[in-house]
PDB file of N, CA and C in Angstrom:
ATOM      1  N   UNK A   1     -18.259  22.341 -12.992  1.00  0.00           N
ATOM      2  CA  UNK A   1     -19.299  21.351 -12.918  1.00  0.00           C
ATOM      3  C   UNK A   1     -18.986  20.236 -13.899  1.00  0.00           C
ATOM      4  N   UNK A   2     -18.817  19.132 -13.414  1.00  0.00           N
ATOM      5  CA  UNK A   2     -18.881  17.790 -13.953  1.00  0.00           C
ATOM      6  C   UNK A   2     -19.967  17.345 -14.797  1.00  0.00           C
ATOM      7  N   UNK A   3     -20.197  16.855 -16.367  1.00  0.00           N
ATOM      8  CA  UNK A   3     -21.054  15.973 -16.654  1.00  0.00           C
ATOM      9  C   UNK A   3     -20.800  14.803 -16.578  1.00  0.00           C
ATOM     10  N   UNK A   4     -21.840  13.930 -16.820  1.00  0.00           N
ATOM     11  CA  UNK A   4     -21.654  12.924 -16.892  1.00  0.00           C
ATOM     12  C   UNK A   4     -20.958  12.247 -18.165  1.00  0.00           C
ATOM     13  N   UNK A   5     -21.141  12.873 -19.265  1.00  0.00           N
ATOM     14  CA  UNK A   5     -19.577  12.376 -19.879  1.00  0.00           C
ATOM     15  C   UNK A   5     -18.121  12.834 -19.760  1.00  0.00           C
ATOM     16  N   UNK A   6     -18.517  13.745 -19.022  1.00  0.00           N
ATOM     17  CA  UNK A   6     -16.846  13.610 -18.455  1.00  0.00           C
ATOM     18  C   UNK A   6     -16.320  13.178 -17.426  1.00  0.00           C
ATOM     19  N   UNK A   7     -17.017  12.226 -16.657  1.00  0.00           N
ATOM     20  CA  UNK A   7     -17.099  11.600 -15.527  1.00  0.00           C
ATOM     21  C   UNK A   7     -16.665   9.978 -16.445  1.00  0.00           C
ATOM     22  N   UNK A   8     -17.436   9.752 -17.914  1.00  0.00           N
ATOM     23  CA  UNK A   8     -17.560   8.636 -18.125  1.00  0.00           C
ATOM     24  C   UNK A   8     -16.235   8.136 -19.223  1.00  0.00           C
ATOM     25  N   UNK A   9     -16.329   9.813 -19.428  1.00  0.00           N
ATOM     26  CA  UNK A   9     -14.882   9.532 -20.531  1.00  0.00           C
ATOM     27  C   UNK A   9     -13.677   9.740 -19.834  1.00  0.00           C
ATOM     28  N   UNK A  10     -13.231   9.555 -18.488  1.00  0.00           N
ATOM     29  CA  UNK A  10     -12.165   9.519 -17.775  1.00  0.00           C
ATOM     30  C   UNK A  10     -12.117   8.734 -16.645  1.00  0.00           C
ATOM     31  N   UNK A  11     -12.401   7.237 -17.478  1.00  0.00           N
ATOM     32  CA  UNK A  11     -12.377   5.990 -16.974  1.00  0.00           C
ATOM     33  C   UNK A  11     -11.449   5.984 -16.010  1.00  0.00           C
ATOM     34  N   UNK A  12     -10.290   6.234 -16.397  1.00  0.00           N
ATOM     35  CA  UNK A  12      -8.790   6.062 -15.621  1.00  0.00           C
ATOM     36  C   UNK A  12      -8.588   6.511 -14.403  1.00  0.00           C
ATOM     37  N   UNK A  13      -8.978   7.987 -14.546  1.00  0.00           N
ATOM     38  CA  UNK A  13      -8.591   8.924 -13.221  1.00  0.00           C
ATOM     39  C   UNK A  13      -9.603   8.579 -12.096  1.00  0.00           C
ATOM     40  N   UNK A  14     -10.601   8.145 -13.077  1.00  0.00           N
ATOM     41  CA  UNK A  14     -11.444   7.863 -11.588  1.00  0.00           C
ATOM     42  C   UNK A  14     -11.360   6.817 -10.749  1.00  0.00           C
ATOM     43  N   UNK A  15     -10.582   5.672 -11.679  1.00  0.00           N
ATOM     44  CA  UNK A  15     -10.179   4.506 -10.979  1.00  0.00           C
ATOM     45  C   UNK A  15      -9.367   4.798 -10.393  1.00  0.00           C
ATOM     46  N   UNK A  16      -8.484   5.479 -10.904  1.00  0.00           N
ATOM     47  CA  UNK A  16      -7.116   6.161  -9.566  1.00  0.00           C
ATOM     48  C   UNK A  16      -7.660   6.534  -8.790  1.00  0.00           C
ATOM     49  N   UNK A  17      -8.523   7.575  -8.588  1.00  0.00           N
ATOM     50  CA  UNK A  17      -8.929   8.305  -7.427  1.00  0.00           C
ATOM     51  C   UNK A  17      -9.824   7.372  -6.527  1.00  0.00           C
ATOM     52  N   UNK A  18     -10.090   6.929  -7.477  1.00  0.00           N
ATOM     53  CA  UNK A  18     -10.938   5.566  -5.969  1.00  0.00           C
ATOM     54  C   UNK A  18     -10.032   4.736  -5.585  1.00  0.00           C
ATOM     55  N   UNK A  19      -9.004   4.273  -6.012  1.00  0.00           N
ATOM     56  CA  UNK A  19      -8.290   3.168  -4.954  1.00  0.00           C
ATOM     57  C   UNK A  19      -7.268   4.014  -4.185  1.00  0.00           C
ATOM     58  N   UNK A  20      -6.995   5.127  -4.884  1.00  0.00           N
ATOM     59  CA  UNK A  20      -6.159   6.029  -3.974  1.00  0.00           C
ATOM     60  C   UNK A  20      -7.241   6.516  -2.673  1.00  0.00           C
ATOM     61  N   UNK A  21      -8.549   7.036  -2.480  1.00  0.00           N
ATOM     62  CA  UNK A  21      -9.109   6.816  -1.543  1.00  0.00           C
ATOM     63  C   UNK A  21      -9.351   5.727  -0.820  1.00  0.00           C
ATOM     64  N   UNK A  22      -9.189   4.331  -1.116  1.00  0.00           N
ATOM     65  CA  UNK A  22      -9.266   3.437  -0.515  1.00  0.00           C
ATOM     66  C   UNK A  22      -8.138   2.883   0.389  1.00  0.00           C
ATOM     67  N   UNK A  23      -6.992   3.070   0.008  1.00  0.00           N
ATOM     68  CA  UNK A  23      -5.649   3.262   0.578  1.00  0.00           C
ATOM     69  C   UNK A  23      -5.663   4.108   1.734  1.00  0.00           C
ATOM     70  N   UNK A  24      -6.071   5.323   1.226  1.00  0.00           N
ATOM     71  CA  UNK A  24      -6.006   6.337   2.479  1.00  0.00           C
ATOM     72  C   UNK A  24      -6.792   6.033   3.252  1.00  0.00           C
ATOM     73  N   UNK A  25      -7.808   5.506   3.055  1.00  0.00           N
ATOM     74  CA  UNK A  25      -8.635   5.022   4.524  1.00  0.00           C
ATOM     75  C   UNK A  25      -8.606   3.507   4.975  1.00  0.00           C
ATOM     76  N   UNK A  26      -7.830   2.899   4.558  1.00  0.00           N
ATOM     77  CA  UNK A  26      -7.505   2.118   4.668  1.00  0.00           C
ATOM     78  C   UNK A  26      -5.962   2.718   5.755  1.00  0.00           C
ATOM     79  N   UNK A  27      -5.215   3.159   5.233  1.00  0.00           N
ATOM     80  CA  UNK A  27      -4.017   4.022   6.563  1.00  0.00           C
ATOM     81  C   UNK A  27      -4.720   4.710   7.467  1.00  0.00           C
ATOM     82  N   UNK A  28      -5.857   5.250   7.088  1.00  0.00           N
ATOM     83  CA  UNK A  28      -6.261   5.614   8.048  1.00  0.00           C
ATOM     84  C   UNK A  28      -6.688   5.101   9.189  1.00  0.00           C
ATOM     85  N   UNK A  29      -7.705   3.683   8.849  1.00  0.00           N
ATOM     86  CA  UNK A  29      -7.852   2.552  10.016  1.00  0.00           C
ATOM     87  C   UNK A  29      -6.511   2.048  10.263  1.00  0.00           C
ATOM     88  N   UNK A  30      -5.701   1.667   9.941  1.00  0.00           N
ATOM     89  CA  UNK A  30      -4.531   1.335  10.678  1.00  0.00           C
ATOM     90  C   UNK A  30      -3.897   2.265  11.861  1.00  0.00           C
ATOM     91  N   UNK A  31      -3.661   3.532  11.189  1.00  0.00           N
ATOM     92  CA  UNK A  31      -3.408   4.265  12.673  1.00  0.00           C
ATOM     93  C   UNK A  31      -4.284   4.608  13.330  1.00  0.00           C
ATOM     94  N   UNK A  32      -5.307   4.656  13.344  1.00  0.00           N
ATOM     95  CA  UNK A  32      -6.571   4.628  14.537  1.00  0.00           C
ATOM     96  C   UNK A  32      -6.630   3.572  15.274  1.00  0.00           C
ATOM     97  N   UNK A  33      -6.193   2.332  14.660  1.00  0.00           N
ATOM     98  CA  UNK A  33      -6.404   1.257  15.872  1.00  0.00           C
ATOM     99  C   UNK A  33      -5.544   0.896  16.344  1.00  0.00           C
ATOM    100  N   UNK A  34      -4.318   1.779  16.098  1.00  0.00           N
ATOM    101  CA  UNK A  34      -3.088   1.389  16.932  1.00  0.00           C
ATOM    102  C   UNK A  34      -1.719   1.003  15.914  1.00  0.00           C
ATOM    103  N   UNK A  35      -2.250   0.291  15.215  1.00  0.00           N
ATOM    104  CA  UNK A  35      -0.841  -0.604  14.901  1.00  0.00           C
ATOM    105  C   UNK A  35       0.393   0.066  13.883  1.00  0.00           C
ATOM    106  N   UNK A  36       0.035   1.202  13.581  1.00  0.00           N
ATOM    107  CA  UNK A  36       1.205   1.845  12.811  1.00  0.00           C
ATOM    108  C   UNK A  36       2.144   1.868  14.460  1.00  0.00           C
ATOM    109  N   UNK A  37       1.616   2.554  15.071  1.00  0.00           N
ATOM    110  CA  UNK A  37       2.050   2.902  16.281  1.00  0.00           C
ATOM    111  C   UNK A  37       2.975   1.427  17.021  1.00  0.00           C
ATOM    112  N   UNK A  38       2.329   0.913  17.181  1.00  0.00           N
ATOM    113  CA  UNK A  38       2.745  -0.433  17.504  1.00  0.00           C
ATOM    114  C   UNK A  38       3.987  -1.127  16.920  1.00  0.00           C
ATOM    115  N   UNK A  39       3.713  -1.254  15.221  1.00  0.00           N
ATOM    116  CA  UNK A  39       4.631  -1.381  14.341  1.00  0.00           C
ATOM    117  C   UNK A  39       6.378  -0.541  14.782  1.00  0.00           C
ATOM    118  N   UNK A  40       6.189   1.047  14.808  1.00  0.00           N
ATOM    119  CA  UNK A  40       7.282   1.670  14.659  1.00  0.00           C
ATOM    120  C   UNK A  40       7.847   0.855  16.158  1.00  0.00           C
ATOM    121  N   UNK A  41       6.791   1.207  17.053  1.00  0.00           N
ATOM    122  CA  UNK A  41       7.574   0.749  19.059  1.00  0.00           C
ATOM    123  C   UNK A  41       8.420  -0.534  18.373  1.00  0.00           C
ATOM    124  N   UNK A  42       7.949  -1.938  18.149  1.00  0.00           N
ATOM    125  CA  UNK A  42       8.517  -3.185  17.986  1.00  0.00           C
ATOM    126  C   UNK A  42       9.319  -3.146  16.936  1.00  0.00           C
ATOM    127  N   UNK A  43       9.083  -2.545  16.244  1.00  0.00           N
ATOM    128  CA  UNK A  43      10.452  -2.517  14.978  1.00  0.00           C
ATOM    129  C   UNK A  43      11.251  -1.573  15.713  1.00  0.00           C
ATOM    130  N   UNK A  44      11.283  -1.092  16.346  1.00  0.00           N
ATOM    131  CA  UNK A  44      12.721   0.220  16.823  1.00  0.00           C
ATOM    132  C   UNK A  44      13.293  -0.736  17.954  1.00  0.00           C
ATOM    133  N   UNK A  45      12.562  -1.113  19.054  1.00  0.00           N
ATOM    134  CA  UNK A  45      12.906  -2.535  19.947  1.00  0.00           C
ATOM    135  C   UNK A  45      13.612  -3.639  19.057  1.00  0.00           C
ATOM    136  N   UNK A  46      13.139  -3.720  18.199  1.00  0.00           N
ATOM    137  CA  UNK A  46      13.716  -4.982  17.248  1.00  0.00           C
ATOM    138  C   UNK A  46      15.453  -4.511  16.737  1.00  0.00           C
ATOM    139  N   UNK A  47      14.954  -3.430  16.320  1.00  0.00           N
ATOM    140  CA  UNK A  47      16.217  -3.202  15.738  1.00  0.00           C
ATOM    141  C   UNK A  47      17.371  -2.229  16.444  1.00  0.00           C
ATOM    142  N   UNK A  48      17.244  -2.001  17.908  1.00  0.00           N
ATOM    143  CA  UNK A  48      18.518  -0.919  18.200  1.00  0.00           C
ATOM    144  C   UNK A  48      19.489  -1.923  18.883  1.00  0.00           C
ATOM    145  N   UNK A  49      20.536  -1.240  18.861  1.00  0.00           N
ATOM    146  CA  UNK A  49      21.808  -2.216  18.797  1.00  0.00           C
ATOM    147  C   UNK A  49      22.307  -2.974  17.887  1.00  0.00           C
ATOM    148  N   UNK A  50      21.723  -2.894  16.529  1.00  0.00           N
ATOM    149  CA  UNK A  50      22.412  -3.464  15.671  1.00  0.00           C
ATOM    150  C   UNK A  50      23.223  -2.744  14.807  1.00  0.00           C
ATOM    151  N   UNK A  51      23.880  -2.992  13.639  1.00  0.00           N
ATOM    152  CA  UNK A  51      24.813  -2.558  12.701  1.00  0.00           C
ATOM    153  C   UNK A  51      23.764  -2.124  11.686  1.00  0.00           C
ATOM    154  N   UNK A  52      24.336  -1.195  11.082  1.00  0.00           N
ATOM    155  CA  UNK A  52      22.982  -0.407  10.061  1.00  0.00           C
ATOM    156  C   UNK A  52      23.243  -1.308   8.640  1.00  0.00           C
ATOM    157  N   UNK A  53      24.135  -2.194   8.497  1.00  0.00           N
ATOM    158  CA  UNK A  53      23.919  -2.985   7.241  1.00  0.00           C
ATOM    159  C   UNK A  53      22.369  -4.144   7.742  1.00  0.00           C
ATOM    160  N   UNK A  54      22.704  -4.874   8.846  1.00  0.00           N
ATOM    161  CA  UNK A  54      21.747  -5.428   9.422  1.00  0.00           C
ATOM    162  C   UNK A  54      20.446  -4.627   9.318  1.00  0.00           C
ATOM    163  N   UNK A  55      20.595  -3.520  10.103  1.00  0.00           N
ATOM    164  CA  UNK A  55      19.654  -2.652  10.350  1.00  0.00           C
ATOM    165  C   UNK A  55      18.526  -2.445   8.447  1.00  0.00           C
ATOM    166  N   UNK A  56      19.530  -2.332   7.628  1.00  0.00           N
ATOM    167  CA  UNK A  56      19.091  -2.098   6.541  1.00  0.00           C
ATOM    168  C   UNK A  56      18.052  -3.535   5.737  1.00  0.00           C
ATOM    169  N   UNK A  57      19.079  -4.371   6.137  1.00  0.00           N
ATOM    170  CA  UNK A  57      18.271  -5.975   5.539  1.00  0.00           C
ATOM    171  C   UNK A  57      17.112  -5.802   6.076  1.00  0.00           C
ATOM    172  N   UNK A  58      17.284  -5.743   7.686  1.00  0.00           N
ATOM    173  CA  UNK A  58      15.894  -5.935   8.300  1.00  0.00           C
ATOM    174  C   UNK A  58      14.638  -5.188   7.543  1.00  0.00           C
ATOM    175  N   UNK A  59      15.178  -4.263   7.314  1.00  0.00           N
ATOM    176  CA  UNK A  59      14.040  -3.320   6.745  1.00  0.00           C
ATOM    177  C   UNK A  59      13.513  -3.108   5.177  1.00  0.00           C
ATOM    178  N   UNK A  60      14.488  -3.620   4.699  1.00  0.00           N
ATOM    179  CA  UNK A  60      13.861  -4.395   3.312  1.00  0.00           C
ATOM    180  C   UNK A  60      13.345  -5.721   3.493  1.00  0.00           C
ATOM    181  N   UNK A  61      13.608  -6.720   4.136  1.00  0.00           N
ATOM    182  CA  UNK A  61      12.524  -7.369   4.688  1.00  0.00           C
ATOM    183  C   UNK A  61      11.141  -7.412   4.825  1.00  0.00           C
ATOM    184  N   UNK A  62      11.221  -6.663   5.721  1.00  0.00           N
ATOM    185  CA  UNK A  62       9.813  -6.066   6.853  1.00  0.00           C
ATOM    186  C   UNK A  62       9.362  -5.285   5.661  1.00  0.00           C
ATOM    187  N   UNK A  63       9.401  -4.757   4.543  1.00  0.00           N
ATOM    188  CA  UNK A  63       9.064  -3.662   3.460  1.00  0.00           C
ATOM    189  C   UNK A  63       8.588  -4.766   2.759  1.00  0.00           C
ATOM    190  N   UNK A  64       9.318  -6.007   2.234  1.00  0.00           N
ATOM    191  CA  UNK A  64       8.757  -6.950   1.499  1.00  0.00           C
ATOM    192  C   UNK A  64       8.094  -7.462   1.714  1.00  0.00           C
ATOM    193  N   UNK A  65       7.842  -7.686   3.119  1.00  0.00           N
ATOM    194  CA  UNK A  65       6.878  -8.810   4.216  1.00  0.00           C
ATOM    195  C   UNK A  65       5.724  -7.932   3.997  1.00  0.00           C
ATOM    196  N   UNK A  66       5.430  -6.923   4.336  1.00  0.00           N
ATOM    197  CA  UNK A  66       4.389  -5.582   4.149  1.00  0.00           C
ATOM    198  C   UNK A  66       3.231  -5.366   2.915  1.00  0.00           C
ATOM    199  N   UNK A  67       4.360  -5.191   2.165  1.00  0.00           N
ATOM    200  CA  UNK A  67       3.993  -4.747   0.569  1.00  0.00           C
ATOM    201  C   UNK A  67       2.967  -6.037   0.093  1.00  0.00           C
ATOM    202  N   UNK A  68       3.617  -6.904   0.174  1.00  0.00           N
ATOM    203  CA  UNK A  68       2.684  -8.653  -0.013  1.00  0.00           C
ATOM    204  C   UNK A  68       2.159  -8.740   0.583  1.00  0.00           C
ATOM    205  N   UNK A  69       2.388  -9.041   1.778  1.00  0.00           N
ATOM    206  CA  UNK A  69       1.193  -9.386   2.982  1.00  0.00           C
ATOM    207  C   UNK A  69      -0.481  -9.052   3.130  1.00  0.00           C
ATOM    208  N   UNK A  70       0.158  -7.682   3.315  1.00  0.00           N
ATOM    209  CA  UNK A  70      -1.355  -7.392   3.388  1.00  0.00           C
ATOM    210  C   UNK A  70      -2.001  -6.554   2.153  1.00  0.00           C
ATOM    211  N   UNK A  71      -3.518  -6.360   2.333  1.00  0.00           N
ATOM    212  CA  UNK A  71      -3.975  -6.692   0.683  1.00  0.00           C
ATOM    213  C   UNK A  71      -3.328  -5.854  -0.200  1.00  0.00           C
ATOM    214  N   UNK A  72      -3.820  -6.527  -1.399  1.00  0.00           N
ATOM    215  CA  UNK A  72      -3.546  -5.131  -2.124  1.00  0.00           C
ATOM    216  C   UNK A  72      -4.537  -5.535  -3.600  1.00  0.00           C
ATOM    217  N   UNK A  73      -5.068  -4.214  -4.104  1.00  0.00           N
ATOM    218  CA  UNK A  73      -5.729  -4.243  -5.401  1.00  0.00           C
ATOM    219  C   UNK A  73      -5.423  -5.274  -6.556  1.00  0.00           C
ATOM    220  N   UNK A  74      -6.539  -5.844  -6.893  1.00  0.00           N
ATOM    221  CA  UNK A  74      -6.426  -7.136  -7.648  1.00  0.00           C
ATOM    222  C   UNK A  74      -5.003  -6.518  -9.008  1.00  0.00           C
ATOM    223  N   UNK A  75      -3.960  -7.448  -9.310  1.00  0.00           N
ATOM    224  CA  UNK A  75      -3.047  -7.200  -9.869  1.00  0.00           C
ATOM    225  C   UNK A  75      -4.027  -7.732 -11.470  1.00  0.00           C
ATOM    226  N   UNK A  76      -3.475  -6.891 -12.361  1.00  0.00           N
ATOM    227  CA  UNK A  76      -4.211  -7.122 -13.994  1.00  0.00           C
ATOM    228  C   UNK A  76      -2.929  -8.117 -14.907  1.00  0.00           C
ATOM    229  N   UNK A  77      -3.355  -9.040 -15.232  1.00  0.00           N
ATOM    230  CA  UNK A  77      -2.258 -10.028 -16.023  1.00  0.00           C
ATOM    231  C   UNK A  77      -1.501  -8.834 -17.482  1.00  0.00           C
ATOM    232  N   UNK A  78      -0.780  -8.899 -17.893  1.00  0.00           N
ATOM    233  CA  UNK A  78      -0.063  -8.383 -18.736  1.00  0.00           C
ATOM    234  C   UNK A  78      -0.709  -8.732 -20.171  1.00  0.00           C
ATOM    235  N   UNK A  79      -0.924  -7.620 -20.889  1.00  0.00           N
ATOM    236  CA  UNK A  79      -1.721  -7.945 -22.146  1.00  0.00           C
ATOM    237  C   UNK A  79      -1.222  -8.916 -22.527  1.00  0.00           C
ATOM    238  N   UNK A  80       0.025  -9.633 -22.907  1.00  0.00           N
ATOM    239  CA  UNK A  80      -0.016 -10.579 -23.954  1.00  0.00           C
ATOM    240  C   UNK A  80      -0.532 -11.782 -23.224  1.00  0.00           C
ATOM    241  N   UNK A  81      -0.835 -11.931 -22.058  1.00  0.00           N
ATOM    242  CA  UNK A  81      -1.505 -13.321 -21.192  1.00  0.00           C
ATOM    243  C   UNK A  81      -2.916 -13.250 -21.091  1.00  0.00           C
ATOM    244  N   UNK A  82      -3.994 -12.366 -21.446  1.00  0.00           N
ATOM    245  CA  UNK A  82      -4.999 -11.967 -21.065  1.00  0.00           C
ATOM    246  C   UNK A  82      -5.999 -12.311 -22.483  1.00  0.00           C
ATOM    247  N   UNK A  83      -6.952 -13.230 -22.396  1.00  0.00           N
ATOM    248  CA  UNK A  83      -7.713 -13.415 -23.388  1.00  0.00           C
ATOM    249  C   UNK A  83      -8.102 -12.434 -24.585  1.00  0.00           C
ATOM    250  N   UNK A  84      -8.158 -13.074 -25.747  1.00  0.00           N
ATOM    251  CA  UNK A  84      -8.781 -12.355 -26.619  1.00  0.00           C
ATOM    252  C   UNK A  84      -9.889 -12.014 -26.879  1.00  0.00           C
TER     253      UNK A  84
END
């Protein structure tokens, strides 16, 4: 059983555990509405017949295009940039 100060004194984990749930359901609506699915069909169309160095760019690409693109949890400036 959880109190509430130990709920309050483990600021951290709980922030992990909430954006790590938010992620997962967040993948989770993606493959429910199709488009993981979608994704692999047009990227495998996209890419057969090529050379696996090609094959490889493409896909660090499409990994970079990904990772940025779509959202992601507000990024925190680096202590020494961040007000006093």
């Amino acid at each position: 059983m959880l109190s509430w100060s130990d709920i309050t004194n483990n600021k951290a984990a709980w922030n992990t555990f909430v954006w790590f749930a938010t992620l997962v359901a967040l993948a989770d609506g993606l493959s429910s509405t199709g488009f993981i699915a979608w994704l692999g069909k047009e990227g495998g169309a996209l890419m057969s017949g090529i050379s696996p160095g090609m094959a490889t760019i493409v896909l660090l690409l499409a990994f970079y295009l990904l990772h940025y693109l779509l959202p992601a949890p507000p990024r925190t400036p680096p202590r020494c940039c961040r007000p006093c």
